[in-house]
PDB file of N, CA and C in Angstrom:
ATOM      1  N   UNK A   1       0.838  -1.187   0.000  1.00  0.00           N
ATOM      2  CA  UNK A   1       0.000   0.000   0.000  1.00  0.00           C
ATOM      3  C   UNK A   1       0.877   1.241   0.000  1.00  0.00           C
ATOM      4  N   UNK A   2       0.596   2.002  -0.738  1.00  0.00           N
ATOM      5  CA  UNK A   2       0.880   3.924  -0.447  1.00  0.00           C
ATOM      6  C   UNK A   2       0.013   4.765   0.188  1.00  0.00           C
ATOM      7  N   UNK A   3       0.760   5.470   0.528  1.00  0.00           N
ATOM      8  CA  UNK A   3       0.220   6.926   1.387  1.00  0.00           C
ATOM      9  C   UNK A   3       0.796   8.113   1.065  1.00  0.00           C
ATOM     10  N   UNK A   4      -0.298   8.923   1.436  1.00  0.00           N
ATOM     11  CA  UNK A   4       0.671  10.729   0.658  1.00  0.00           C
ATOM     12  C   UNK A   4       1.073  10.645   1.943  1.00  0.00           C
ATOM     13  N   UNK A   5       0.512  10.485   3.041  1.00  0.00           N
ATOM     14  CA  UNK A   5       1.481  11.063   4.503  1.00  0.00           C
ATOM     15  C   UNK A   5       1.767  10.095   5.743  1.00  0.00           C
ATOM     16  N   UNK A   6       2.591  10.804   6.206  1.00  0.00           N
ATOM     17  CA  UNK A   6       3.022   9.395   6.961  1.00  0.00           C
ATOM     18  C   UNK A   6       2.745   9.227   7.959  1.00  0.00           C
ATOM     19  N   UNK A   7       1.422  10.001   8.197  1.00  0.00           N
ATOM     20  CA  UNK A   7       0.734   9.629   9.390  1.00  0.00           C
ATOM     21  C   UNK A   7      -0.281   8.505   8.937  1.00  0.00           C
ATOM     22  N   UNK A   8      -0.988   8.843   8.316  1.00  0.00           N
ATOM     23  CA  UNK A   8      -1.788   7.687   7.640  1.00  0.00           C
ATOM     24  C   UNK A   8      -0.413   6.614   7.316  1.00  0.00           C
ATOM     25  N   UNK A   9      -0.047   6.076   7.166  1.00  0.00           N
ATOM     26  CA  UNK A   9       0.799   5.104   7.232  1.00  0.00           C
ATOM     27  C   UNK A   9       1.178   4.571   8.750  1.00  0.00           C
ATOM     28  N   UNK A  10       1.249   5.602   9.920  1.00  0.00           N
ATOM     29  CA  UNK A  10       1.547   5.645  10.685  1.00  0.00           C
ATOM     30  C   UNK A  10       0.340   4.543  11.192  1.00  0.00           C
ATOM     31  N   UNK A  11      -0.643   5.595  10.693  1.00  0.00           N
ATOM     32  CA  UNK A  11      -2.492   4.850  11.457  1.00  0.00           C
ATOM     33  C   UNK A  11      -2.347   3.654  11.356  1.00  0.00           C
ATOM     34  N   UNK A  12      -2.118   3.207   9.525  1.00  0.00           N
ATOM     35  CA  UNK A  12      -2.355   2.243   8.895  1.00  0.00           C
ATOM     36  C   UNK A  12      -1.266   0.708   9.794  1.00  0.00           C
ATOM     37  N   UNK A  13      -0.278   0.931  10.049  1.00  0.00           N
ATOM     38  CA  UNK A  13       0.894  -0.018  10.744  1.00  0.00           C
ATOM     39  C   UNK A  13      -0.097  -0.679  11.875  1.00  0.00           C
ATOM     40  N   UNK A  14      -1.254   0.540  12.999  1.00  0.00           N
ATOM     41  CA  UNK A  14      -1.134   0.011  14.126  1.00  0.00           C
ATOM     42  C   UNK A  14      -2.188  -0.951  13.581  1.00  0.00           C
ATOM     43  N   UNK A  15      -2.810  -1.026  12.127  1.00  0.00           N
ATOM     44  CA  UNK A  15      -3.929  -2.124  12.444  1.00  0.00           C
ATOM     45  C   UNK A  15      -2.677  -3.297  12.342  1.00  0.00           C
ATOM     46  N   UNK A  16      -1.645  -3.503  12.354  1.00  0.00           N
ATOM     47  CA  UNK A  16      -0.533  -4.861  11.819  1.00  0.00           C
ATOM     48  C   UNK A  16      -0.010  -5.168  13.423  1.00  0.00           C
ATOM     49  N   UNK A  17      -0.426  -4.020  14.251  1.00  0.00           N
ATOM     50  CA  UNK A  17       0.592  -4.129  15.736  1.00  0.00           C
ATOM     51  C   UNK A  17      -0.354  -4.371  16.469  1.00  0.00           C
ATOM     52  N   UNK A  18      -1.944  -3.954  16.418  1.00  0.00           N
ATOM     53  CA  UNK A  18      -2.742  -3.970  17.516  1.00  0.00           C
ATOM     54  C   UNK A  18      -2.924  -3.128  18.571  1.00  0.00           C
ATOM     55  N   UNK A  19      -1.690  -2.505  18.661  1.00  0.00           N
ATOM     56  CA  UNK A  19      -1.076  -1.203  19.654  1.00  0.00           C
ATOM     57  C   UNK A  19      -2.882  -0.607  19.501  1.00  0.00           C
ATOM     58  N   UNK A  20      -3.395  -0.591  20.354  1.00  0.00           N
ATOM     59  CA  UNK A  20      -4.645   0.696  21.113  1.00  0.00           C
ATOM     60  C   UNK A  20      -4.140   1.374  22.462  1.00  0.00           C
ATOM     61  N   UNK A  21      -3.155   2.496  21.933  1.00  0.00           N
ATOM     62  CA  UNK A  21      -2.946   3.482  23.071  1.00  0.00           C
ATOM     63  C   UNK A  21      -4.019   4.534  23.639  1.00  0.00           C
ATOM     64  N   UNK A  22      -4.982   4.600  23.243  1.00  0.00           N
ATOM     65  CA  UNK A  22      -6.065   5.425  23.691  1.00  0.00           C
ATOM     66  C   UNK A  22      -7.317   4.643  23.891  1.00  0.00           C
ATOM     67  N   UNK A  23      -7.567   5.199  25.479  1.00  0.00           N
ATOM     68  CA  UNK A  23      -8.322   4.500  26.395  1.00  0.00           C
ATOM     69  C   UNK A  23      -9.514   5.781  26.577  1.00  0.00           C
ATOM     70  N   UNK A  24     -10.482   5.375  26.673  1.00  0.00           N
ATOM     71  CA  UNK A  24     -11.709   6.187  27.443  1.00  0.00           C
ATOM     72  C   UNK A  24     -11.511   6.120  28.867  1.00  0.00           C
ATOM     73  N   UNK A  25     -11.731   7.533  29.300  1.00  0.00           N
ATOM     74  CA  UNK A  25     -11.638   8.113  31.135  1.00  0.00           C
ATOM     75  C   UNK A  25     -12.781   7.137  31.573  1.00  0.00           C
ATOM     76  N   UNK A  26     -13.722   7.156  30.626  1.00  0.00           N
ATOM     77  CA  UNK A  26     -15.338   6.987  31.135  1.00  0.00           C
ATOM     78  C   UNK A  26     -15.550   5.832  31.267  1.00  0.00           C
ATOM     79  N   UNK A  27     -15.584   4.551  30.823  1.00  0.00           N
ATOM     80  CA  UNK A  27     -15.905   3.399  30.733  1.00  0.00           C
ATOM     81  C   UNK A  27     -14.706   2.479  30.175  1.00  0.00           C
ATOM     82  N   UNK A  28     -13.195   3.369  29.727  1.00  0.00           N
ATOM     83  CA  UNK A  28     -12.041   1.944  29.902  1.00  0.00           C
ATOM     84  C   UNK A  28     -11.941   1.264  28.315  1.00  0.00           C
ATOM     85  N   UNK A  29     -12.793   1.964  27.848  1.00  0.00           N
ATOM     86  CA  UNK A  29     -12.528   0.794  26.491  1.00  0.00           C
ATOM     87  C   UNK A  29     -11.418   1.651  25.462  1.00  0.00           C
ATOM     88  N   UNK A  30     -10.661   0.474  24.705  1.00  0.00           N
ATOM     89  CA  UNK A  30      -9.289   0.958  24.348  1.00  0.00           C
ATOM     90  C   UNK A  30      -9.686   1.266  22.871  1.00  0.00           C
ATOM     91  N   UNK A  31      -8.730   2.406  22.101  1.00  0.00           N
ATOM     92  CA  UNK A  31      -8.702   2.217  20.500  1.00  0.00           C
ATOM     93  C   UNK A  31      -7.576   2.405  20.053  1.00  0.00           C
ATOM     94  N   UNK A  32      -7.328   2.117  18.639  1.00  0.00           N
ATOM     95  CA  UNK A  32      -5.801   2.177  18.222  1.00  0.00           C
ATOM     96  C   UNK A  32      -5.653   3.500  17.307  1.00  0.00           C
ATOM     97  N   UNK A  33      -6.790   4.368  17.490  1.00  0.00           N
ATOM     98  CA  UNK A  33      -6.574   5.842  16.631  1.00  0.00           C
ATOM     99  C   UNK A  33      -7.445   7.029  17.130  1.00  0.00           C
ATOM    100  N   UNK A  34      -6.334   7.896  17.262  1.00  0.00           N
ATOM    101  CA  UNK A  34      -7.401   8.950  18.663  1.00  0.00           C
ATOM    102  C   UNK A  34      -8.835   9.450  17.492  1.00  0.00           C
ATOM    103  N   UNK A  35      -8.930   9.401  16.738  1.00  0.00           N
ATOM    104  CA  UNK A  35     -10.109   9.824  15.772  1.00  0.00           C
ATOM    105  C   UNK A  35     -10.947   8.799  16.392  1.00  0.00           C
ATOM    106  N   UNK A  36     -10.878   7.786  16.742  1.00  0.00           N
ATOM    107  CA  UNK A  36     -12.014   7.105  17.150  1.00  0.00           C
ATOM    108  C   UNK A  36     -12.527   7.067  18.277  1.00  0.00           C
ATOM    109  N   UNK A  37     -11.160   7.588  19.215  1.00  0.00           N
ATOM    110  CA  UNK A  37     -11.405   7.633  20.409  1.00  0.00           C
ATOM    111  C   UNK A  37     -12.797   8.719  20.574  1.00  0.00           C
ATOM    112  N   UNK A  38     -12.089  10.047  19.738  1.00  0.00           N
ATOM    113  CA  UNK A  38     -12.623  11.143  19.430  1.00  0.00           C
ATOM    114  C   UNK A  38     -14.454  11.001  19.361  1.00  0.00           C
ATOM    115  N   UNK A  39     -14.911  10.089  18.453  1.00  0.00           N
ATOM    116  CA  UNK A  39     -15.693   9.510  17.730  1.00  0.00           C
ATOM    117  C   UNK A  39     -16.876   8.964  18.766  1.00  0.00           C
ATOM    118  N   UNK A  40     -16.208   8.015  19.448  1.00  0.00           N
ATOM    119  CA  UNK A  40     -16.532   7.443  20.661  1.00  0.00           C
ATOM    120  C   UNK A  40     -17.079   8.025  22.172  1.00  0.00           C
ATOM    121  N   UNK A  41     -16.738   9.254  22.646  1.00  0.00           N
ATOM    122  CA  UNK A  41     -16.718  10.063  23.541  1.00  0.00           C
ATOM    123  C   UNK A  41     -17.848  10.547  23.253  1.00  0.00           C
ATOM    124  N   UNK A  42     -18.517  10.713  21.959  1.00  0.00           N
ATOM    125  CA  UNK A  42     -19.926  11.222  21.760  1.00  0.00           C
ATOM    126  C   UNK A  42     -21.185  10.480  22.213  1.00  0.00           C
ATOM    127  N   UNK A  43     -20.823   9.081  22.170  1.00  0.00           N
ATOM    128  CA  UNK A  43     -21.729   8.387  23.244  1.00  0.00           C
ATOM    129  C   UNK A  43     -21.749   8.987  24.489  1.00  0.00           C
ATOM    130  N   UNK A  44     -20.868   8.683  25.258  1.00  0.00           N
ATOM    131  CA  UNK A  44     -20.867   9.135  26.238  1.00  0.00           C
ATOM    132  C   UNK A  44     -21.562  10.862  26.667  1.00  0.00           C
ATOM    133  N   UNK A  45     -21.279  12.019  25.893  1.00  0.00           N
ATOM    134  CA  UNK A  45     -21.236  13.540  25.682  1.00  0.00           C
ATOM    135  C   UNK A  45     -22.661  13.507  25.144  1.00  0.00           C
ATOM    136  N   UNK A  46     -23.652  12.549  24.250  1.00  0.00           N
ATOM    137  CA  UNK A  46     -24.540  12.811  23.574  1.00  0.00           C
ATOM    138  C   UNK A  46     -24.142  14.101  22.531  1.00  0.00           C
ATOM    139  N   UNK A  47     -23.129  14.715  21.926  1.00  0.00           N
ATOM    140  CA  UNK A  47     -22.988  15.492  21.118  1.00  0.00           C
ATOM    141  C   UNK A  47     -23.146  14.911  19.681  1.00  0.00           C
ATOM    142  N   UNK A  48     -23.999  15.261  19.160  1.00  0.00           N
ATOM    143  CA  UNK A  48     -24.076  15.123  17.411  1.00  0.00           C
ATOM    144  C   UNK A  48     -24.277  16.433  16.325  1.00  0.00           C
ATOM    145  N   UNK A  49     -22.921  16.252  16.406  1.00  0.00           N
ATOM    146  CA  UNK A  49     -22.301  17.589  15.460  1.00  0.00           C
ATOM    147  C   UNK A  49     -23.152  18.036  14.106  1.00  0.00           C
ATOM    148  N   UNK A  50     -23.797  16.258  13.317  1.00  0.00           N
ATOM    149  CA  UNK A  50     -23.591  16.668  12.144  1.00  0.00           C
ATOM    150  C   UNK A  50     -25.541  15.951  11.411  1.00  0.00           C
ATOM    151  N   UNK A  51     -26.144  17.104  11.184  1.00  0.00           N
ATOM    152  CA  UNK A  51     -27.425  17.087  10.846  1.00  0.00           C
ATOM    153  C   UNK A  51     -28.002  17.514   9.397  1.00  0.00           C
ATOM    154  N   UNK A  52     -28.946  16.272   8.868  1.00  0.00           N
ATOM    155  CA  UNK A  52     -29.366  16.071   7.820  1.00  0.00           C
ATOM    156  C   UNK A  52     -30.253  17.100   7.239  1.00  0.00           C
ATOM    157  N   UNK A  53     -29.592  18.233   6.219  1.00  0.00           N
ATOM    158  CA  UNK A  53     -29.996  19.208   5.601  1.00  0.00           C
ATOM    159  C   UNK A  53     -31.419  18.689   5.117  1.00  0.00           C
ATOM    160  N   UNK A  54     -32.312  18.242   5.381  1.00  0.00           N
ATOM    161  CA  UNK A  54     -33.604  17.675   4.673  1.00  0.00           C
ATOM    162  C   UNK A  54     -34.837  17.825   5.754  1.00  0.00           C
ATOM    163  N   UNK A  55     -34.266  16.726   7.249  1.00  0.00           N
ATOM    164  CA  UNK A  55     -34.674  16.770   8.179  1.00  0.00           C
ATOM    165  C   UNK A  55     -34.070  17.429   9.537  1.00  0.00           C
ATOM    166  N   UNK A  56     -34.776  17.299  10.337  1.00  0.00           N
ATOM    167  CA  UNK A  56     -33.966  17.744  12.000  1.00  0.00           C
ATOM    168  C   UNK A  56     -33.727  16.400  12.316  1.00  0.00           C
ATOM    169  N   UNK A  57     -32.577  15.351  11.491  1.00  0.00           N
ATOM    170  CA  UNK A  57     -32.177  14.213  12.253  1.00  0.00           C
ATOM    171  C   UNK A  57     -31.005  14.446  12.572  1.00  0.00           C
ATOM    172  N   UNK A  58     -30.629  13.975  13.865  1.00  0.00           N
ATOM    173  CA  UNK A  58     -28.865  14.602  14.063  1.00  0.00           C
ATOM    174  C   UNK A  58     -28.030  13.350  14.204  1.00  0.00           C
ATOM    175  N   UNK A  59     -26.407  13.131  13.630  1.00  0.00           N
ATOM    176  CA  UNK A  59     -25.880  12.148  13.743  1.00  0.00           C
ATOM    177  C   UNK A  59     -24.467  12.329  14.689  1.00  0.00           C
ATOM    178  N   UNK A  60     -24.023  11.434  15.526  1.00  0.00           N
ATOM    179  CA  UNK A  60     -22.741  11.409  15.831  1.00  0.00           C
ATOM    180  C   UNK A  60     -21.079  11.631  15.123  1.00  0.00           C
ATOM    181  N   UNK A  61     -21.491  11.145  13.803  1.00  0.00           N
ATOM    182  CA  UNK A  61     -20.606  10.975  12.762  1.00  0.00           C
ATOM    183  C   UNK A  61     -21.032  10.897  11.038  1.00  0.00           C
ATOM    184  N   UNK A  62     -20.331  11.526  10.887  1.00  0.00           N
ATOM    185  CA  UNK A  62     -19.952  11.882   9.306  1.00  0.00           C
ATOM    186  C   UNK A  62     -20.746  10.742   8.540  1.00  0.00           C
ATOM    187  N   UNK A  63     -20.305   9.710   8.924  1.00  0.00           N
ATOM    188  CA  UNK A  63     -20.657   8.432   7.912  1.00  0.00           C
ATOM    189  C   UNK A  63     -22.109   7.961   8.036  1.00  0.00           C
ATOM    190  N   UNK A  64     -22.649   8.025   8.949  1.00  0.00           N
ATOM    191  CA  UNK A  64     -24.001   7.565   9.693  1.00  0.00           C
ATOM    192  C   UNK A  64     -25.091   8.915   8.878  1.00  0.00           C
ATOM    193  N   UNK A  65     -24.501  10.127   8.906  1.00  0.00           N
ATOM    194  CA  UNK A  65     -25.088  11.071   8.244  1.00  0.00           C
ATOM    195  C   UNK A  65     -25.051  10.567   6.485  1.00  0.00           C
ATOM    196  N   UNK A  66     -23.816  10.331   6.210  1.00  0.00           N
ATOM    197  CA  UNK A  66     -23.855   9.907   4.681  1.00  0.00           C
ATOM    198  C   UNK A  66     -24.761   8.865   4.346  1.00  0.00           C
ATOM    199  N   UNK A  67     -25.001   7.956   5.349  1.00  0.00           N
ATOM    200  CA  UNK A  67     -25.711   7.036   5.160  1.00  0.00           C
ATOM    201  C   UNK A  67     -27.155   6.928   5.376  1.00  0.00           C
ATOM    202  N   UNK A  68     -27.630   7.756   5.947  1.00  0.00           N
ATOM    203  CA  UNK A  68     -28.807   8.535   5.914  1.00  0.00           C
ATOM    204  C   UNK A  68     -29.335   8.908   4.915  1.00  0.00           C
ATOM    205  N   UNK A  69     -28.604   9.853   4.255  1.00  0.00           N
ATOM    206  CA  UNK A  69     -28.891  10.791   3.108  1.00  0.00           C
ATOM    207  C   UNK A  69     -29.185  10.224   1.988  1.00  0.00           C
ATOM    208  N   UNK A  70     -28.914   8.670   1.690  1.00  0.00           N
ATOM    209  CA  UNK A  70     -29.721   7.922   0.364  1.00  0.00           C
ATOM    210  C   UNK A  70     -30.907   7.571   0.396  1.00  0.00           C
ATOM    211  N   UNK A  71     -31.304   7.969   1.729  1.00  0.00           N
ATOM    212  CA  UNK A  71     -33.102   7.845   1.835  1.00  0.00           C
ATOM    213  C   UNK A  71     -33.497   8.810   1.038  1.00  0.00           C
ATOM    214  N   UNK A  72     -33.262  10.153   1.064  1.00  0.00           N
ATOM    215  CA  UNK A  72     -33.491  11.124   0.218  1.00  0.00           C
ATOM    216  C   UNK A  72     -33.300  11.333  -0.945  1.00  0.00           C
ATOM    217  N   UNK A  73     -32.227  10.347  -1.784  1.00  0.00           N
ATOM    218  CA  UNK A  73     -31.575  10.504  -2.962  1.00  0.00           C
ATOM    219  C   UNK A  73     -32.149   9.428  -3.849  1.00  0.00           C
ATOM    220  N   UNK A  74     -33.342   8.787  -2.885  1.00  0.00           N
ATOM    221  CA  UNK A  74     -33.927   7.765  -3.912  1.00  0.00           C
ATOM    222  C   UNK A  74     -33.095   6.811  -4.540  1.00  0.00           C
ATOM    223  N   UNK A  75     -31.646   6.241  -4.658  1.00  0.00           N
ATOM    224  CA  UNK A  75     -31.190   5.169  -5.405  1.00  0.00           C
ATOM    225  C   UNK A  75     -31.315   4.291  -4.774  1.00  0.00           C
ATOM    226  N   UNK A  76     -31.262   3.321  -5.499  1.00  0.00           N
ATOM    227  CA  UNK A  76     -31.836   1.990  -4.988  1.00  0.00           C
ATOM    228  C   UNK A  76     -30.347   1.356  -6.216  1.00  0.00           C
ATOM    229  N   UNK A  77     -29.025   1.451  -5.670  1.00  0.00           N
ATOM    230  CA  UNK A  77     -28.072   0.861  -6.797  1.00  0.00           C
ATOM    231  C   UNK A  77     -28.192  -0.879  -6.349  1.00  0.00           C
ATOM    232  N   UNK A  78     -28.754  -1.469  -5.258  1.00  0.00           N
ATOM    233  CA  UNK A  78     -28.340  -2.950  -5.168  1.00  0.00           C
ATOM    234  C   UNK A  78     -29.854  -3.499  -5.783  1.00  0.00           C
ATOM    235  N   UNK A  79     -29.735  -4.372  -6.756  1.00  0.00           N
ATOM    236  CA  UNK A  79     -30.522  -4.968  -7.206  1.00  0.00           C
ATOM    237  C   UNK A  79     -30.519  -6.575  -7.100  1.00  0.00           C
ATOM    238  N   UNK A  80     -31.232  -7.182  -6.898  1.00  0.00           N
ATOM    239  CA  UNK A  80     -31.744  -8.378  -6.650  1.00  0.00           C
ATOM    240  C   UNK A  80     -31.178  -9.578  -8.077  1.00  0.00           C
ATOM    241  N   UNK A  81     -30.628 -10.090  -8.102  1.00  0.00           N
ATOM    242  CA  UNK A  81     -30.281 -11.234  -9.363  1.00  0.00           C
ATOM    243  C   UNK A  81     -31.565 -11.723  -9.408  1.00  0.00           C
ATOM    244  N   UNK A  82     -32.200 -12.055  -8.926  1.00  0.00           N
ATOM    245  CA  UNK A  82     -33.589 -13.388  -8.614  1.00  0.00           C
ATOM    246  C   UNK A  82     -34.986 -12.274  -8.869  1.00  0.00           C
ATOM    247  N   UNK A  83     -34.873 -11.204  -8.836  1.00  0.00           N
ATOM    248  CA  UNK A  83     -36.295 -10.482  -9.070  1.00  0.00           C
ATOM    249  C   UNK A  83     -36.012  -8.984  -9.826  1.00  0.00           C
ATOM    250  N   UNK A  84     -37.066  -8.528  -9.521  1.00  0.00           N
ATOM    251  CA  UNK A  84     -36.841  -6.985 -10.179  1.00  0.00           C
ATOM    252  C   UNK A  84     -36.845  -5.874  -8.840  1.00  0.00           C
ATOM    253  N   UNK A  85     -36.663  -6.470  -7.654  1.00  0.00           N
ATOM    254  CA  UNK A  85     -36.453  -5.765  -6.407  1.00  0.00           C
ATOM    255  C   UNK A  85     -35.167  -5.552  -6.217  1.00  0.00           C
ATOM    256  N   UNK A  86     -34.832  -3.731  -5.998  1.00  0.00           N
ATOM    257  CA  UNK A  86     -33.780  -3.236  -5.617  1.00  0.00           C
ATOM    258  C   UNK A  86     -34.153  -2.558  -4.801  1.00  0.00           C
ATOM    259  N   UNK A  87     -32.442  -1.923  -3.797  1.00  0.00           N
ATOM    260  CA  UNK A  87     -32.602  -1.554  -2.225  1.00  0.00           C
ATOM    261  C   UNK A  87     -31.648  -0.388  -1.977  1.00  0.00           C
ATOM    262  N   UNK A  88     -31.914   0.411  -1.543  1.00  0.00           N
ATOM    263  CA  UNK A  88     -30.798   1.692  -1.278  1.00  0.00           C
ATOM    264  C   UNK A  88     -29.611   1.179  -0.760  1.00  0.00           C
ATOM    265  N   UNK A  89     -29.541   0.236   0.151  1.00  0.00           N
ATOM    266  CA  UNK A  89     -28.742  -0.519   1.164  1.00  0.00           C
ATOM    267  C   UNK A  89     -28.231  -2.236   0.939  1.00  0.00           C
ATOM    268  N   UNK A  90     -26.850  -2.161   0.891  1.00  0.00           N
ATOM    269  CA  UNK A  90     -26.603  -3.497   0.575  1.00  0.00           C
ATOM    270  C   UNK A  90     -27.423  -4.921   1.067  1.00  0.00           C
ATOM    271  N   UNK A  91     -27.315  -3.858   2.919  1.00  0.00           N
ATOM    272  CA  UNK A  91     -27.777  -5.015   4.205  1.00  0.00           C
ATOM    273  C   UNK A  91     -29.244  -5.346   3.603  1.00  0.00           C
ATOM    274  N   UNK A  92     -30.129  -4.608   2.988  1.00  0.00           N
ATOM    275  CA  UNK A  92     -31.316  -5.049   2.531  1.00  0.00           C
ATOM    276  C   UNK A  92     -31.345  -6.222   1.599  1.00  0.00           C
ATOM    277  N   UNK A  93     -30.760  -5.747   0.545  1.00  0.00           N
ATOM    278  CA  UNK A  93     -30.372  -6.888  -0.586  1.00  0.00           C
ATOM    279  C   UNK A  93     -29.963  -8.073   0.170  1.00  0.00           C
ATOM    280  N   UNK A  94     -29.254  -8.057   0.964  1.00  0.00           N
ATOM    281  CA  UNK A  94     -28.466  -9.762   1.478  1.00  0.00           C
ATOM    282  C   UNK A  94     -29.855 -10.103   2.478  1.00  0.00           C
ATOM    283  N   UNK A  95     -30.680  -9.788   3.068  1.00  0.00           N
ATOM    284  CA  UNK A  95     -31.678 -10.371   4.012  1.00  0.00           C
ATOM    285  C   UNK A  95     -32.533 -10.381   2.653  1.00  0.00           C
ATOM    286  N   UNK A  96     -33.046  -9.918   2.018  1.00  0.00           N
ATOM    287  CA  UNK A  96     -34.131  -9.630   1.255  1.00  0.00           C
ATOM    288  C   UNK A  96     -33.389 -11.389   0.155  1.00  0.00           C
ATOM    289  N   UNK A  97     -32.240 -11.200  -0.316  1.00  0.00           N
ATOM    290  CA  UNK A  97     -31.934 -12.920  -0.915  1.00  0.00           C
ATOM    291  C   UNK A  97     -32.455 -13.922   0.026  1.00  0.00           C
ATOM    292  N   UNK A  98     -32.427 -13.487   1.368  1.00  0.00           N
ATOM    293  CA  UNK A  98     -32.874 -15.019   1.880  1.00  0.00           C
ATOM    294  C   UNK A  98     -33.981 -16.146   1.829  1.00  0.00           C
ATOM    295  N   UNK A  99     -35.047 -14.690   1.142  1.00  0.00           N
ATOM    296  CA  UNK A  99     -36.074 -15.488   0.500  1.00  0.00           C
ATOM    297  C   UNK A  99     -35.865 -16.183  -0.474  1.00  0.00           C
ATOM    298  N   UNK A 100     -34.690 -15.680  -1.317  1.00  0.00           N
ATOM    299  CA  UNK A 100     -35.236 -16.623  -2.742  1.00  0.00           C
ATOM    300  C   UNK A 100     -34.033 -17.972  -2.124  1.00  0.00           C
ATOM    301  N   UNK A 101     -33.009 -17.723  -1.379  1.00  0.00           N
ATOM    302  CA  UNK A 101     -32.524 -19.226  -1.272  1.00  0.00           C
ATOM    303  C   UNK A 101     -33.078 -19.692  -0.074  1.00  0.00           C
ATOM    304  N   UNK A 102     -33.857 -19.459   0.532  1.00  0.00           N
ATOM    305  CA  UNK A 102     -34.483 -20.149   1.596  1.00  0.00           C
ATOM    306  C   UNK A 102     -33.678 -20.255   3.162  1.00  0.00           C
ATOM    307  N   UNK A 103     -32.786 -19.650   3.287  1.00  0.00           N
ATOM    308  CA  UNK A 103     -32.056 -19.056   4.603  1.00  0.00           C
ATOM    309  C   UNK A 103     -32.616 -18.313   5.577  1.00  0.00           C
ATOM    310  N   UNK A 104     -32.813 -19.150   6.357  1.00  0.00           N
ATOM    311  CA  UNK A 104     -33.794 -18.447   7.619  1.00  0.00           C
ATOM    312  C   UNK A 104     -32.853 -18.550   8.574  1.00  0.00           C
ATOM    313  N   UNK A 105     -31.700 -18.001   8.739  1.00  0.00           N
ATOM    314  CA  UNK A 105     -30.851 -17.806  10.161  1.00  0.00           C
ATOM    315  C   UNK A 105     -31.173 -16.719  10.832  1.00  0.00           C
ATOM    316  N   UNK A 106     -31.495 -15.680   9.788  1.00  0.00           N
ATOM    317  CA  UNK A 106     -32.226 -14.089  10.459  1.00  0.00           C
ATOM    318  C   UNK A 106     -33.082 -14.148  10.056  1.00  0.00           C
ATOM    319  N   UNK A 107     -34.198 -14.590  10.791  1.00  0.00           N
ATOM    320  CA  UNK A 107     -35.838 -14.866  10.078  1.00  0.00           C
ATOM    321  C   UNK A 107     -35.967 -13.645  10.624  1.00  0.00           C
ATOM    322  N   UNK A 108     -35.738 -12.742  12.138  1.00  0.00           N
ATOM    323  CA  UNK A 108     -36.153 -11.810  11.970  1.00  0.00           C
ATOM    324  C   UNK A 108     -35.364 -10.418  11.371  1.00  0.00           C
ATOM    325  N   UNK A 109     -35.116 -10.763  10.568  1.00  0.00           N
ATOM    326  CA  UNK A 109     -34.136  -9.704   9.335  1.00  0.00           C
ATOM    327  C   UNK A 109     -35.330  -9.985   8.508  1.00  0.00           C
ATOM    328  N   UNK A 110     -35.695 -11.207   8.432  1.00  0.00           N
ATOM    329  CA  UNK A 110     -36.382 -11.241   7.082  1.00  0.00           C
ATOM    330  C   UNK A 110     -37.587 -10.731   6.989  1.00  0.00           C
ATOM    331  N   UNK A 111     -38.086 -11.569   7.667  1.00  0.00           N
ATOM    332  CA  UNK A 111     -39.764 -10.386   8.366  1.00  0.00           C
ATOM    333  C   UNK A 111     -39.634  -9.103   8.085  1.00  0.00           C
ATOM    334  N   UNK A 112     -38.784  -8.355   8.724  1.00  0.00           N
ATOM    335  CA  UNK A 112     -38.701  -6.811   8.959  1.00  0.00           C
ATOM    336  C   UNK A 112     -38.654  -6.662   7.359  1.00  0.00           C
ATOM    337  N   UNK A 113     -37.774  -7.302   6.292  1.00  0.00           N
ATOM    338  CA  UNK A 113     -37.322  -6.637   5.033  1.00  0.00           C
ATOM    339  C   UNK A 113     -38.921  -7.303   4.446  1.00  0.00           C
ATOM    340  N   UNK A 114     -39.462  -8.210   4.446  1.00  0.00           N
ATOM    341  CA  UNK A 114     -40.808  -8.687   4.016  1.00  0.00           C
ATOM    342  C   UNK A 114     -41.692  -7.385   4.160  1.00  0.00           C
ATOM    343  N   UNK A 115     -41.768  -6.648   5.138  1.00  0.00           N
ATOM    344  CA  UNK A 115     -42.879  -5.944   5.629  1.00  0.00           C
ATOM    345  C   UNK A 115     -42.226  -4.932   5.277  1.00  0.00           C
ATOM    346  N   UNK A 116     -41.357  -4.058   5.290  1.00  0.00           N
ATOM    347  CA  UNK A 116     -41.019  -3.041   4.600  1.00  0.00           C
ATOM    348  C   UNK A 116     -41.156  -2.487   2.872  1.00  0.00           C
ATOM    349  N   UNK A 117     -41.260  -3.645   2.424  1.00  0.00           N
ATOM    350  CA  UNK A 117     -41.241  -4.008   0.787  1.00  0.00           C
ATOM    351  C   UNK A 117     -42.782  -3.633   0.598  1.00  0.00           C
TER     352      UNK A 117
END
């Protein structure tokens, strides 16, 4: 792998070492990159910085907001091999297959994606 900087390289090593030097004051649990630590502390703080220009929904993090926001954007890019049903969300598509191969390990995944449809 490459990196423009060598901190990201830096990041990237501790997933090979395991090294989690940053610990939470609050409850003790360890991480191996203060961004997460960072990340994490918002449980605790209830602070959610970052809110969905559409609605008043507020998120903890960047990504949870991005992931939000395809409710609004209408795509539906995962499509079904076995039907003409597609899903904004991968996790839909993989419970929503379990019907057509008959995999009931998360029957209640499946239900929920049955009744949503």
């Amino acid at each position: 792998m490459k990196f423009l900087q060598s901190s990201s390289f830096s990041d990237h090593m501790v997933t090979h070492t395991g090294e989690k030097p940053y610990r939470c004051s609050l409850c003790g649990k360890v991480f191996s990159l203060n961004g997460n630590i960072t990340h994490h502390l918002r449980i605790h703080t209830g602070e959610t910085p970052y809110q969905c220009n559409q609605r008043e929904k507020v998120f903890s993090d960047s990504r949870s907001l991005k992931y939000h926001t395809i409710i609004h954007s209408g795509e539906t890019p995962y499509q079904s091999n076995q039907c003409d049903k597609a899903f904004s969300y991968n996790q839909k598509l993989t419970v929503h297959m379990m019907i057509h191969t008959g995999d009931i390990t998360y029957q209640s995944k499946l239900w929920k994606c049955i009744l949503t449809q």
